[in-house]
Each structure stands twice: as structure tokens, then as C-alpha cells.
Protein backbone atom coordinates (compact mmCIF):
# COMPACT_ATOMS: atom_id res chain seq x y z
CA UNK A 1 -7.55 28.06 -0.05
CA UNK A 2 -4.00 27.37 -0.23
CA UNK A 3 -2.47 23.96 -1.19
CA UNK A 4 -0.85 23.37 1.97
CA UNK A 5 -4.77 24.27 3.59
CA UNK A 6 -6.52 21.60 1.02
CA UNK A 7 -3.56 18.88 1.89
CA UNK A 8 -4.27 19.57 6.14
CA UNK A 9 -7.92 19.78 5.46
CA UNK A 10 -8.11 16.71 3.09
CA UNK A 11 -5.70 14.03 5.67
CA UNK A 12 -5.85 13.75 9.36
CA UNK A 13 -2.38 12.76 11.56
CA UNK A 14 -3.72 9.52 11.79
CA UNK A 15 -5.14 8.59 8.28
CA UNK A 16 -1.35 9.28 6.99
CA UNK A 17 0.09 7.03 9.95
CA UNK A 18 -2.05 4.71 9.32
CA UNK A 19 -1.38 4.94 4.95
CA UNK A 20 2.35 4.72 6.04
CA UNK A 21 2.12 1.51 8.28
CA UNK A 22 1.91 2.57 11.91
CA UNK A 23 -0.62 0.60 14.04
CA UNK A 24 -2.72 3.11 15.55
CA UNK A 25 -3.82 1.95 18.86
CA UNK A 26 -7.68 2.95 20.13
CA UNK A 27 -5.93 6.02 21.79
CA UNK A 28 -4.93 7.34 18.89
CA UNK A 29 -1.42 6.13 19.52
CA UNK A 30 1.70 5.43 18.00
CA UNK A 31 5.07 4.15 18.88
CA UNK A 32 7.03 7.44 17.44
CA UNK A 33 9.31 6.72 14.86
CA UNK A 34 11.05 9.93 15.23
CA UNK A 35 13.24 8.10 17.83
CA UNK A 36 13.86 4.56 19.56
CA UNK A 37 10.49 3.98 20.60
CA UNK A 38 9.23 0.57 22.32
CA UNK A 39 5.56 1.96 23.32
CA UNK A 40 3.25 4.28 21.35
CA UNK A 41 4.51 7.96 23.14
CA UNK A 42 3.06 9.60 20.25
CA UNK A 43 -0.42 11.25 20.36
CA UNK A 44 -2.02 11.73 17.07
CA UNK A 45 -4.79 14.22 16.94
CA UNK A 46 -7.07 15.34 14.30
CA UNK A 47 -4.67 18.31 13.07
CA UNK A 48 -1.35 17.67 14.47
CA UNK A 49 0.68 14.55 16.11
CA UNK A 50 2.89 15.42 19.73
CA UNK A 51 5.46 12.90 21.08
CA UNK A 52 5.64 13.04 24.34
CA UNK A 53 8.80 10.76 24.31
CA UNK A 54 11.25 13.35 21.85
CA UNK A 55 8.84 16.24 22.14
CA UNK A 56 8.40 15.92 18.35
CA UNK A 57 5.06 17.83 17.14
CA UNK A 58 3.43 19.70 13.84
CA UNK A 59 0.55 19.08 11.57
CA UNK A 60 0.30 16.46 8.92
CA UNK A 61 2.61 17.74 6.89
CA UNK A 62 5.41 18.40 9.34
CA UNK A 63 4.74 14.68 10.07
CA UNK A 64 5.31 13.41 6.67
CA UNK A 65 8.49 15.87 6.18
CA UNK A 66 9.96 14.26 9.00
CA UNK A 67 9.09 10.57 8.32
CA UNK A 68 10.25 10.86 5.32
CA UNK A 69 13.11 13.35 5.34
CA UNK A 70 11.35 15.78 2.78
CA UNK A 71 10.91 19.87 2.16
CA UNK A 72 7.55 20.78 3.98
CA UNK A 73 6.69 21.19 0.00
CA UNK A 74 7.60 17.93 -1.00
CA UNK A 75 5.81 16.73 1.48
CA UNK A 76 2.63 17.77 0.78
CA UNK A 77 2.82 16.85 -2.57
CA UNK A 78 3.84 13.44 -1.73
CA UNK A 79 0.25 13.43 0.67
CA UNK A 80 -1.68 14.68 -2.50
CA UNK A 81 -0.40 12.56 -4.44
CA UNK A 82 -0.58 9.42 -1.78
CA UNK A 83 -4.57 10.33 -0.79
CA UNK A 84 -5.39 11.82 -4.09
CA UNK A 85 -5.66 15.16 -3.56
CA UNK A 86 -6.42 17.86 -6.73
CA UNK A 87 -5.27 21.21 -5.53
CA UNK A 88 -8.12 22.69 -8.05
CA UNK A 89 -10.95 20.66 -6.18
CA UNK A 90 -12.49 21.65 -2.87
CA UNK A 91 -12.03 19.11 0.62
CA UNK A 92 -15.96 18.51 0.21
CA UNK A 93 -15.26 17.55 -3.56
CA UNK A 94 -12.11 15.31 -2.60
CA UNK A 95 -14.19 13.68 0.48
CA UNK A 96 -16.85 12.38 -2.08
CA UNK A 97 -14.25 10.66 -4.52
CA UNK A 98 -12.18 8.77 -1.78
CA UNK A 99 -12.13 4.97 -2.00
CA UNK A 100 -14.73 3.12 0.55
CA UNK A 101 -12.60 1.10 3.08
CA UNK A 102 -14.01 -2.11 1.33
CA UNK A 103 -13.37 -0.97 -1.97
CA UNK A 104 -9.78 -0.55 -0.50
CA UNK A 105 -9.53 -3.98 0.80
CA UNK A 106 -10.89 -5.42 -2.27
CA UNK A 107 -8.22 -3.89 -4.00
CA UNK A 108 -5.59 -5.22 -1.46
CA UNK A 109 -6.73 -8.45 -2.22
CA UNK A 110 -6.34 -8.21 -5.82
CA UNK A 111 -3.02 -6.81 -5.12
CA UNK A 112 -2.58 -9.85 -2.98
CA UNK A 113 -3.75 -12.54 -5.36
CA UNK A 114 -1.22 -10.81 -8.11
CA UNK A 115 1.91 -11.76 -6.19
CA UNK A 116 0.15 -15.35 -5.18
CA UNK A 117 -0.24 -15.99 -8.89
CA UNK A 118 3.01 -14.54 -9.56
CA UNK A 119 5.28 -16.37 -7.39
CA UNK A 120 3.52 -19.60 -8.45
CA UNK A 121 3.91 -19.11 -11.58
CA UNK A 122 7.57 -18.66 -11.37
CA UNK A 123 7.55 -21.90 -9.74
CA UNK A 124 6.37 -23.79 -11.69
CA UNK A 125 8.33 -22.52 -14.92
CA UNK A 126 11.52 -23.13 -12.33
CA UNK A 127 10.23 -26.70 -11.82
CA UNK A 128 9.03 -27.19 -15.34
CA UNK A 129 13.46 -26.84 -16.22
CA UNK A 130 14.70 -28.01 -13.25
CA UNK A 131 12.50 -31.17 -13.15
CA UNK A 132 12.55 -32.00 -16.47
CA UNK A 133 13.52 -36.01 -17.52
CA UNK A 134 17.05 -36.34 -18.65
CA UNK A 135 16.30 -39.66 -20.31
CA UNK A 136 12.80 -40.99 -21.40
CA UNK A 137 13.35 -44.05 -18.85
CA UNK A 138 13.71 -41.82 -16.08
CA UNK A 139 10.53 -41.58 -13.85
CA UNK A 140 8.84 -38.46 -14.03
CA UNK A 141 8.90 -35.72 -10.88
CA UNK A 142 5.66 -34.88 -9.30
CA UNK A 143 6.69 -31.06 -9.91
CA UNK A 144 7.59 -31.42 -13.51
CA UNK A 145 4.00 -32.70 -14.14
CA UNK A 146 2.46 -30.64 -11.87
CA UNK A 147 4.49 -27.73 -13.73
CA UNK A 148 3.08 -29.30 -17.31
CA UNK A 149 -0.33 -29.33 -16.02
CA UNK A 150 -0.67 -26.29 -13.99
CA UNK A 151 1.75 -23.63 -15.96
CA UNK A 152 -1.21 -22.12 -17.94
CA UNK A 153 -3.62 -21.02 -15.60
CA UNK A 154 -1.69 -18.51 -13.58
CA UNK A 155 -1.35 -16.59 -16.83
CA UNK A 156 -4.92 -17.06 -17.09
CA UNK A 157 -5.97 -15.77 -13.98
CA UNK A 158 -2.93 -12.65 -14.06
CA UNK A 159 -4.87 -11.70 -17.67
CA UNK A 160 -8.51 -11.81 -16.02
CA UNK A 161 -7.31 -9.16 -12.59
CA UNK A 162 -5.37 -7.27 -15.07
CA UNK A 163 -8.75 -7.10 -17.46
CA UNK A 164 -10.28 -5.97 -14.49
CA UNK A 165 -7.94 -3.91 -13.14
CA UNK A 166 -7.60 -1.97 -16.61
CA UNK A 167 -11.78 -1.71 -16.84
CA UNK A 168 -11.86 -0.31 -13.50
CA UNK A 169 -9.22 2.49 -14.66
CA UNK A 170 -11.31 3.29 -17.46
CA UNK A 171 -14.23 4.30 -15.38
């Protein structure tokens, strides 16, 4: 089997709409982003997408090429690489190793509660200089103490999902 034939056989239309952002609607439609679309004109079958806005059409690849402006090569290399894919492993072999859709939210989550803890933390080390008494008379800010308190445990928490993170790459 070819590369391009493991790539078509291993992603549908949809999955890589879907990867890429596009709300699929129960249809199996998409507003086409191949040109100025307001409603989903784009049918997205199991082995190859058709606008019937711009006439656009191909397989999964061709519809990656085209999102993205790449070689039909490229491409599919980006889809491996996106879903996964080992060129040396058989569909039925790729099938068994792809993420369950919780698994895939919990890792969203983690992803989510990384830039939460983040963005926190940089406030507070923003509050902790900003906020900061310029004379031991002055009355302290709410943020500067809350900044004092709190600075700590984001870096706490960051260290524990990275832990986990790194365990989970190890397996």
C-alpha cells in the first residue's frame, strides 16, 4: 500500500475538518472555506469532500492541499503527521493506537488548565511589582498580597501536569 493509500485509508473528509476547526453539521456539512461561504455548501463524505457552492472536490488530501496551500505531498505528510500516521504500519494497526475521544478531551483540558495557570501566574508576578508598597506606611493592595500569598502554587500545579504530562510520554 502506498503512502498516499495508508493517509486516505487512515482519515476520513470529515475527521480532518473537524481536526482543523470546521463545525461539521449532522449532514456532514461545512461552510466551504475554499470561498466566501455564509452556509455549509460543502458535502463531506467518507472519501472525498464536493462544494456545491465553488464546485471544489477531491479526497482528503486534495482537501488539506487546498486548505492549507500545500504540494499534494506535503499534504499528506502534514495528515500523518497531524493523526499519527506510520507509513510502515497497516490502517488496522494505526486504528488500534488512536487516542479515545475522552482521552482527547482529557488532554484538552490539561492543555486548558496550562494556559489558566499560566496567565495567572503572570498576574500575579505583574501585581506582585506593580503593587508593591513604596513606603512601609502605605496601606497594602489587595493584589500585592494576594500576589505574596498565591505566587507559589501555580508553579506548583504547572510542575504536577507537566509530571504527568512527561509520565504519560514515557509510556
Amino acid at each position: 500500500m502506498t503512502f498516499f493509500e495508508t493517509v486516505k485509508n487512515s482519515v476520513t473528509v470529515k475527521q480532518a475538518a473537524e481536526h482543523y476547526g470546521y463545525k461539521v453539521n449532522r449532514g456532514d456539512m461545512i461552510c466551504c472555506p475554499f470561498h466566501d461561504d455564509r452556509h455549509p455548501s460543502m458535502k463531506l463524505n467518507r472519501d472525498y469532500f464536493y462544494c456545491f457552492g465553488c464546485g471544489a472536490t477531491g479526497d482528503v488530501i486534495d482537501f488539506v492541499a487546498q486548505l492549507f496551500g500545500l504540494s499534494g505531498y506535503k499534504a499528506a505528510k502534514k495528515l500523518a503527521y497531524d493523526f499519527g500516521i506510520d507509513p510502515d504500519k497497516s490502517p488496522a494497526a494505526v486504528a488500534l493506537n488512536k487516542p479515545y475521544p475522552l482521552a482527547r478531551a482529557f488532554r484538552d483540558g490539561e492543555m486548558y488548565c496550562q494556559r489558566v495557570l499560566c496567565d495567572y501566574l503572570h498576574l500575579l508576578e505583574r501585581w506582585k511589582v506593580e503593587y508593591v508598597p513604596q513606603s512601609p506606611e502605605d496601606e497594602l493592595d489587595d493584589r500585592f498580597v494576594e500576589a505574596c500569598h498565591m505566587i507559589e502554587y501555580p508553579s506548583l500545579y504547572l510542575i504536577c501536569i507537566y509530571a504527568g504530562m512527561k509520565s504519560e510520554a514515557l509510556k
